[in-house]
Protein backbone atom coordinates (compact mmCIF):
# COMPACT_ATOMS: atom_id res chain seq x y z
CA UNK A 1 -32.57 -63.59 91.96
CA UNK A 2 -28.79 -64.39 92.98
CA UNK A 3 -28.34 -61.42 94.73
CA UNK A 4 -31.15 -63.34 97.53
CA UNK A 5 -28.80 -65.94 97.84
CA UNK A 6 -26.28 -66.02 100.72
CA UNK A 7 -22.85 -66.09 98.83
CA UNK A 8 -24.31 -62.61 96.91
CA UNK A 9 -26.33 -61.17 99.68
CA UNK A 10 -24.17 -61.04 102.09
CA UNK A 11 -21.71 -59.22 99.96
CA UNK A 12 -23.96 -56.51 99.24
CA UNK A 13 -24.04 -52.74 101.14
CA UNK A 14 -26.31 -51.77 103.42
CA UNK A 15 -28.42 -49.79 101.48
CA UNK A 16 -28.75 -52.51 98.82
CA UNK A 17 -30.05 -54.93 101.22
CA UNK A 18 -32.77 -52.62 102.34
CA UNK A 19 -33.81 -52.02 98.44
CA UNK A 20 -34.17 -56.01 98.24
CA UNK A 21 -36.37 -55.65 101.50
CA UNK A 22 -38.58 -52.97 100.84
CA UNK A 23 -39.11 -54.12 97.17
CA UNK A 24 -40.34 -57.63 98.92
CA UNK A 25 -42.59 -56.11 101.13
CA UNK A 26 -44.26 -54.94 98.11
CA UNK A 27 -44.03 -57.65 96.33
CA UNK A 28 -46.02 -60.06 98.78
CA UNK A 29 -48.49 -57.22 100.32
CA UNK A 30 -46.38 -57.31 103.72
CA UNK A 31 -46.01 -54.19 106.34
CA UNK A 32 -42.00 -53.97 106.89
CA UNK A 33 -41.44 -53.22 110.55
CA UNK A 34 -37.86 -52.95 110.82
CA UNK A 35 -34.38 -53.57 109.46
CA UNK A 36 -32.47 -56.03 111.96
CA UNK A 37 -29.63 -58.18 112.37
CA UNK A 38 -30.07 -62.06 113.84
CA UNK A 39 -26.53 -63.14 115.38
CA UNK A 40 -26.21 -66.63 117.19
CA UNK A 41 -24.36 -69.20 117.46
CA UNK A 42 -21.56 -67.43 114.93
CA UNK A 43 -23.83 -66.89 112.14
CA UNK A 44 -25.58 -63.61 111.21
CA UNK A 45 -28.04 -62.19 109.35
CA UNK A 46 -29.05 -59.16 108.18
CA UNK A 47 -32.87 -58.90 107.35
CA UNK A 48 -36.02 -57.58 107.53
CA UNK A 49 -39.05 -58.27 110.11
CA UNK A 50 -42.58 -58.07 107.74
CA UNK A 51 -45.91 -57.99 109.36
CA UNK A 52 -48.41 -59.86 108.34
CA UNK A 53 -51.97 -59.99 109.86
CA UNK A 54 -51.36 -60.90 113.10
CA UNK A 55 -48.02 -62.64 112.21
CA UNK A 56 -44.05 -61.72 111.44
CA UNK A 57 -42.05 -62.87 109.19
CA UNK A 58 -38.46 -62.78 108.36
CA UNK A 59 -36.56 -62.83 104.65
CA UNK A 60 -34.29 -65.97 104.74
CA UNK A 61 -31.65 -65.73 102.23
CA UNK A 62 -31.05 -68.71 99.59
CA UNK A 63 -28.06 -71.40 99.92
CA UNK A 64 -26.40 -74.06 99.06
CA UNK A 65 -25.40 -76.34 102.65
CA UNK A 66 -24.45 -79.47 103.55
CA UNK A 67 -27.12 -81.24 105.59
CA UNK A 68 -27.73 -84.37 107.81
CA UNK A 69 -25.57 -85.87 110.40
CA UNK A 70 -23.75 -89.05 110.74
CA UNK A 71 -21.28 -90.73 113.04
CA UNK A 72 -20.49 -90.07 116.59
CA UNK A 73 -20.63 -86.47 118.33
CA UNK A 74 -17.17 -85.63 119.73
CA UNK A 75 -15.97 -84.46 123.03
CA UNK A 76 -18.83 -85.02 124.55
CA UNK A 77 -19.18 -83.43 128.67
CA UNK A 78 -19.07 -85.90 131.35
CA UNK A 79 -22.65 -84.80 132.51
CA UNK A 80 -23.77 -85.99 128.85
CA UNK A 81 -21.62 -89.21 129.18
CA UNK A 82 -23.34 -89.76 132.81
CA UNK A 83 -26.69 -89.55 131.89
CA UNK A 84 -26.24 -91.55 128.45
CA UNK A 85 -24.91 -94.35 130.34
CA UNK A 86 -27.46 -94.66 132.65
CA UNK A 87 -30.01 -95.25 130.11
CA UNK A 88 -28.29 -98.52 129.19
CA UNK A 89 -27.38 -101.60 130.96
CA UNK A 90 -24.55 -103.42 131.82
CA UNK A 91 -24.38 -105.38 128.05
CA UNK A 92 -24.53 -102.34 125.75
CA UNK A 93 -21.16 -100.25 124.63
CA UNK A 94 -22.16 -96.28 124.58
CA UNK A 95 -20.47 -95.76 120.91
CA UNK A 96 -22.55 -98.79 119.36
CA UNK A 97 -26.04 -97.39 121.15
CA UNK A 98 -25.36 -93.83 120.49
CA UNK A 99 -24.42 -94.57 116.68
CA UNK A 100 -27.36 -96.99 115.92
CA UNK A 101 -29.82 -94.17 117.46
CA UNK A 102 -28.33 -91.63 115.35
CA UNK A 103 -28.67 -94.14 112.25
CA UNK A 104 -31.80 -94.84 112.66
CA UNK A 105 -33.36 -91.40 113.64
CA UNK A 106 -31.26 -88.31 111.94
CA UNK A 107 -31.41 -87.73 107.87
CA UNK A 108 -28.61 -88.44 106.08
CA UNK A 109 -25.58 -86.50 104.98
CA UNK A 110 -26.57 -84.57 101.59
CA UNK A 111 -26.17 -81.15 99.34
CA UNK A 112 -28.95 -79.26 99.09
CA UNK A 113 -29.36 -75.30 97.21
CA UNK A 114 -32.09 -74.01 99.60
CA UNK A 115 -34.30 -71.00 97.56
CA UNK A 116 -34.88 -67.48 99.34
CA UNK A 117 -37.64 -67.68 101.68
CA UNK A 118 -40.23 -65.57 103.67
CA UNK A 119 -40.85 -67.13 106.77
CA UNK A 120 -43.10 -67.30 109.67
CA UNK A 121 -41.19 -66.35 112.75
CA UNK A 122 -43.13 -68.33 115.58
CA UNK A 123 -45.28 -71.43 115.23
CA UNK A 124 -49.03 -71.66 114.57
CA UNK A 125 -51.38 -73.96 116.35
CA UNK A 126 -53.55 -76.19 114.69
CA UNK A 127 -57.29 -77.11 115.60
CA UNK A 128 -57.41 -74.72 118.10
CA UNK A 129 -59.30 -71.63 117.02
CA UNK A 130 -60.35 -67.83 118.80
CA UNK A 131 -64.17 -67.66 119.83
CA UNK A 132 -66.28 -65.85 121.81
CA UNK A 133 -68.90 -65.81 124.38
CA UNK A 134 -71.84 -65.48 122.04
CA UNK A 135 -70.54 -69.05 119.84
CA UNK A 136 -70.10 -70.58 123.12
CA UNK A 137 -73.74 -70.23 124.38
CA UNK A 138 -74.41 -71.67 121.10
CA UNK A 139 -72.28 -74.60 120.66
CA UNK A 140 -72.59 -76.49 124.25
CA UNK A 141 -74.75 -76.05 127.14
CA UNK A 142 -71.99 -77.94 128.81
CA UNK A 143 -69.22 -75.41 127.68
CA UNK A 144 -71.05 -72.93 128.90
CA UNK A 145 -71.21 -74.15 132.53
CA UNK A 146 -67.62 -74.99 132.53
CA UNK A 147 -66.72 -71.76 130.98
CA UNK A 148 -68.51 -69.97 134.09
CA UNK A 149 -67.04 -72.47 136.51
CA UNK A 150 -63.60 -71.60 135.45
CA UNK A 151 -64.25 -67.76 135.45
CA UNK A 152 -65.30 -67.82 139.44
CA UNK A 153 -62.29 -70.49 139.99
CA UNK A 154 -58.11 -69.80 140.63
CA UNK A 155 -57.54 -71.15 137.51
CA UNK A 156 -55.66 -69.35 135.11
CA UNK A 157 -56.29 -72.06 132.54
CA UNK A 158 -58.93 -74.68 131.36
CA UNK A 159 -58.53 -77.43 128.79
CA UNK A 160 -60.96 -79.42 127.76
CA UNK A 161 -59.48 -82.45 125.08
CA UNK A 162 -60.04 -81.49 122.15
CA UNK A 163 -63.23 -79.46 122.75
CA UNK A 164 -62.52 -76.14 124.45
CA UNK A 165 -59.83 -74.01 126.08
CA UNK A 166 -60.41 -71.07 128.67
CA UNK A 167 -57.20 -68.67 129.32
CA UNK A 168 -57.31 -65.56 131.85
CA UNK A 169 -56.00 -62.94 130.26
CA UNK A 170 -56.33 -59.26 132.51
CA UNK A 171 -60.12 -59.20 133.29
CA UNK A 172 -60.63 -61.23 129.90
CA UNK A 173 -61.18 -64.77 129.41
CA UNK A 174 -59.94 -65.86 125.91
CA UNK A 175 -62.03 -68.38 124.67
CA UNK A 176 -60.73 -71.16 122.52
CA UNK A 177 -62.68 -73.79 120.65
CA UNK A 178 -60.66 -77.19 118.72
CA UNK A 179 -62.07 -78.20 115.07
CA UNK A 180 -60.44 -81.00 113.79
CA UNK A 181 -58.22 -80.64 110.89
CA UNK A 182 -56.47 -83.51 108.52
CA UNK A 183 -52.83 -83.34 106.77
CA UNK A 184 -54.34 -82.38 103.57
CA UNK A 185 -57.03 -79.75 104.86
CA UNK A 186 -54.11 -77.52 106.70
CA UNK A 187 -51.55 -78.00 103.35
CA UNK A 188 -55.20 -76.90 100.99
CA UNK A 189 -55.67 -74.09 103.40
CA UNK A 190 -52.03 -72.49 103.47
CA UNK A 191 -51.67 -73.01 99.64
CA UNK A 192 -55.43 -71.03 99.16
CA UNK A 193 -53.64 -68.13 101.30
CA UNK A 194 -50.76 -68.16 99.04
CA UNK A 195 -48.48 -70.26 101.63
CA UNK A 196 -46.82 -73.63 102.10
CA UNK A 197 -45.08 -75.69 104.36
CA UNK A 198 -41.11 -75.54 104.84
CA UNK A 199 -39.86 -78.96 102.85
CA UNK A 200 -37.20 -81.46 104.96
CA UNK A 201 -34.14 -79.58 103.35
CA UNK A 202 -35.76 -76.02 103.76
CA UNK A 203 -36.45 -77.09 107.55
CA UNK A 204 -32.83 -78.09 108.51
CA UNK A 205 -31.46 -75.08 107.06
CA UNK A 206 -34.22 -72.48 108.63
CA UNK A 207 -32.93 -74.63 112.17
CA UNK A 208 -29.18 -75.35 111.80
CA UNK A 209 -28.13 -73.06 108.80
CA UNK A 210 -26.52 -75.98 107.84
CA UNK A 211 -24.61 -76.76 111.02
CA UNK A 212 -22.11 -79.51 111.00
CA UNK A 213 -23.09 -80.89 114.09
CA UNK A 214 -26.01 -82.42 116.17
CA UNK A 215 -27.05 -79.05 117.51
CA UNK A 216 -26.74 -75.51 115.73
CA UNK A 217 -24.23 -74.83 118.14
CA UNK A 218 -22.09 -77.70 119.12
CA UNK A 219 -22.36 -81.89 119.58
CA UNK A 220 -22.70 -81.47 123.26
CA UNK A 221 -25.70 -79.64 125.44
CA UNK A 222 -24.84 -76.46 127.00
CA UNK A 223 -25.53 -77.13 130.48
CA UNK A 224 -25.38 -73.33 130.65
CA UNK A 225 -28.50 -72.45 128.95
CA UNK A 226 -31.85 -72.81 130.87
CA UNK A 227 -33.89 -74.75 129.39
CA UNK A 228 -37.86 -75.37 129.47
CA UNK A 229 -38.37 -78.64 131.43
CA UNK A 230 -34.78 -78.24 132.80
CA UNK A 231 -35.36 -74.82 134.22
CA UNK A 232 -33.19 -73.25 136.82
CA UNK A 233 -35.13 -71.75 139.90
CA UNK A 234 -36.73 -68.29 139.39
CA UNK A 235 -35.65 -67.92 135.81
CA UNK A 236 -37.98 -68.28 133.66
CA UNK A 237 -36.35 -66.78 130.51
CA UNK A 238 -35.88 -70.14 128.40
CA UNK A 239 -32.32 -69.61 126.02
CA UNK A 240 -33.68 -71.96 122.66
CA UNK A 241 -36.92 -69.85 122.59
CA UNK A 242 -35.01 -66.70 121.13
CA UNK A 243 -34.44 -66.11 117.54
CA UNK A 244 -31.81 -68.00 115.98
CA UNK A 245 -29.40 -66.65 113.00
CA UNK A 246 -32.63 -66.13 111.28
CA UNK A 247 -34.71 -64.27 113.25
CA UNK A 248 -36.80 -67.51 114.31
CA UNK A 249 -37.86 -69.16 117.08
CA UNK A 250 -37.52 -73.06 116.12
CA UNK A 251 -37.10 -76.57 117.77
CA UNK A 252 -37.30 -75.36 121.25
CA UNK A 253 -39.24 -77.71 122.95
CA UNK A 254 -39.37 -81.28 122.21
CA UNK A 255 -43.09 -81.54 122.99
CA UNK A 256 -43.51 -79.20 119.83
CA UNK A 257 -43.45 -81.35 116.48
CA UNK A 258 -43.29 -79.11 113.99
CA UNK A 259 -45.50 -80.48 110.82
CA UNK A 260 -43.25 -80.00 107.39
CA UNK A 261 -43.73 -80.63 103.52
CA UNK A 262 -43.16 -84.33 104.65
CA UNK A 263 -46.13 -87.02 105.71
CA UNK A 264 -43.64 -89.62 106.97
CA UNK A 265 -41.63 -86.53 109.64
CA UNK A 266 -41.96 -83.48 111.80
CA UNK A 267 -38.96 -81.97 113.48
CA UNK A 268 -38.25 -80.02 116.47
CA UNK A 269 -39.47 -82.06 118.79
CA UNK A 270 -40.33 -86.00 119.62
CA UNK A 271 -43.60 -85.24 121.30
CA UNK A 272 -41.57 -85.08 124.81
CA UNK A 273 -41.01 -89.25 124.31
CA UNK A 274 -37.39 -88.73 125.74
CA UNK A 275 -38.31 -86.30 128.70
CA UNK A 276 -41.50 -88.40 129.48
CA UNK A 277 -39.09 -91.42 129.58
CA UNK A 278 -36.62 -90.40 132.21
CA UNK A 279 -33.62 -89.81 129.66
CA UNK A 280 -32.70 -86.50 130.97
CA UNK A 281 -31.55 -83.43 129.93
CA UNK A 282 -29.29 -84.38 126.64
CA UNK A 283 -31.57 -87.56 125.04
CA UNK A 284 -34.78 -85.06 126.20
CA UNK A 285 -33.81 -82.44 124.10
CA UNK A 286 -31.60 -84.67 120.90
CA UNK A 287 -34.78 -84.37 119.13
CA UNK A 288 -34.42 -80.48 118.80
CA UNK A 289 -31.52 -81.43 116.86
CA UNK A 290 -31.92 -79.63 113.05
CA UNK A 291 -31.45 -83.08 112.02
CA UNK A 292 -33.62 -85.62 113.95
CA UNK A 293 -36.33 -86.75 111.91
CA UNK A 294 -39.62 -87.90 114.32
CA UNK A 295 -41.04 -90.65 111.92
CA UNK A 296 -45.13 -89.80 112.04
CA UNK A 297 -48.04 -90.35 109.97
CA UNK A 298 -50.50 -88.02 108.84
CA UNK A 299 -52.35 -90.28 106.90
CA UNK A 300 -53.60 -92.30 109.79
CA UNK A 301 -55.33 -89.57 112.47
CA UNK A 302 -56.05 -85.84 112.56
CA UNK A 303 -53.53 -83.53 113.29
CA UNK A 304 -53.30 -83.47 116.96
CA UNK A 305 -53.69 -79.69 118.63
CA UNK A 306 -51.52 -80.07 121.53
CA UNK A 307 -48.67 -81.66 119.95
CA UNK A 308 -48.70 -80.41 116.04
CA UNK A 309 -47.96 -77.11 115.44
CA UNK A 310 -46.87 -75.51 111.98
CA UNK A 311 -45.15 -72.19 110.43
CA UNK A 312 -46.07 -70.46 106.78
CA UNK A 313 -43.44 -69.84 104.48
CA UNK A 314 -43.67 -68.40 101.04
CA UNK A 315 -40.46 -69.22 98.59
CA UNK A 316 -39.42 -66.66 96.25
CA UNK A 317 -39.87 -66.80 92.62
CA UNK A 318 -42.64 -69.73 92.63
């Protein structure tokens, strides 16, 4: 088992690393695709992409990091600066707001060992489920009507809350229909498929690797990147939705909360609160942050299909 931890693995030739791969495909019934290495953000990874079903998965080596974030970021740009400051008024100092918002929303500084992991590349919706024509016409008269509405309109996509959802695909129409789902049900239905949930600690270091600062790459925003709700004109190529050190894509948009082995917290996203409110650019996407913790709970509603979204992992040697 050490030699799937980072401070081992990473020593270890080429050829080794593939055994470990190729022995864990077998291990957990998995198709290996390929042998690649993840670089961003000065961290690398050499690993293997498994196939699943319909899904990929990546083998995430085993750590021990330092996780969390407190105090103030540092040299922060003066496009940052700008647009924090005009989210307060004339009373408030910048260091006292920015600190008390980082206080209250980010975990807290800890050490944490982090056990090998196979994990889910790109999220998984929840509620929403593939159908077909035939379930339609038995389900809802009314479905049925909108369905051929939409297939004679421009649209390219329908959504009906929580009910149905109609995507053009080609000369296709994929049909979507939403079943409610608790907490509890989704966590009973991942651990029947041999599958859980990525705990708090587990989640930082899949997103940050166990970054020292607010953002796997830096304190500040790159301004450089384009990013979804900030897009630049004609591009529509958006930077955070490419695979990180891992080989995932993770906390890319802050409308996406990503649901964790945690009822009080998702991550990755705030539910857009920031970009709905006006805050721009930096405060829109803060919640991205490996270490801001949206407080949420699952105890009181349904898992909500437009907002909730989840990824399998499978730790090694449980």
């Amino acid at each position: 088992m050490e030699n799937l931890y980072n401070e081992a693995y990473s020593l270890l030739p080429m050829e080794e690393k593939k055994e470990i791969l190729e022995n864990l495909a077998k291990k957990y019934n998995m198709e290996l695709l390929r042998f690649e290495t993840f670089s961003k953000y000065s961290k690398s990874t050499f690993t293997a992409i498994f196939k699943y079903r319909e899904s990929e998965f990546v083998f995430v080596p085993g750590d021990t990091v330092t996780l969390g974030y407190e105090g103030l970021p540092k040299n922060l740009s003066d496009e940052t600066l700008k647009s924090l400051k005009y989210c307060l008024d004339e009373t408030e100092d910048l260091d006292t707001v920015l600190g008390e918002y980082i206080r209250d929303n980010f975990s807290k500084l800890r050490k944490a060992t982090i056990k090998p992991m196979l994990v889910e590349r790109d999220l998984q919706t929840v509620a929403w489920r593939k159908s077909n024509l035939e379930e339609l016409k038995d389900f809802n008269s009314d479905l049925l009507k909108d369905y051929n509405e939409f297939k004679s309109s421009n649209y390219n996509r329908l959504t009906l809350d929580e009910t149905a959802r109609f995507t053009k695909v080609g000369n296709d129409i994929e049909i979507e229909l939403y079943d409610d789902i608790s907490y509890e049900e989704l966590c009973e239905n991942l651990k029947d498929e041999g599958f859980s949930l990525a705990n708090l600690d587990e989640w930082e270091y899949l997103c940050g690797g166990g970054c020292r600062t607010l953002f796997p790459w830096g304190d500040d925003l790159d301004y450089n990147m384009n990013l979804l709700y900030f897009s630049k004109e004609g591009n529509d190529k958006y930077d955070l939705e490419e695979p990180n050190f891992f080989g995932l894509s993770i906390a890319y948009d802050p409308y996406k909360m990503e649901i964790i082995d945690n009822k009080s917290f998702s991550k990755g996203g705030d539910g857009g609160c920031n970009i709905c409110g006006g805050y721009g650019d930096f405060l829109g996407y803060l919640p991205c942050s490996p270490y801001f913790n949206q407080v949420i709970d699952y105890e009181e509603e349904d898992l909500n299909g437009d907002f909730n979204f989840y990824r399998r992992i499978i730790k090694i040697g449980e």
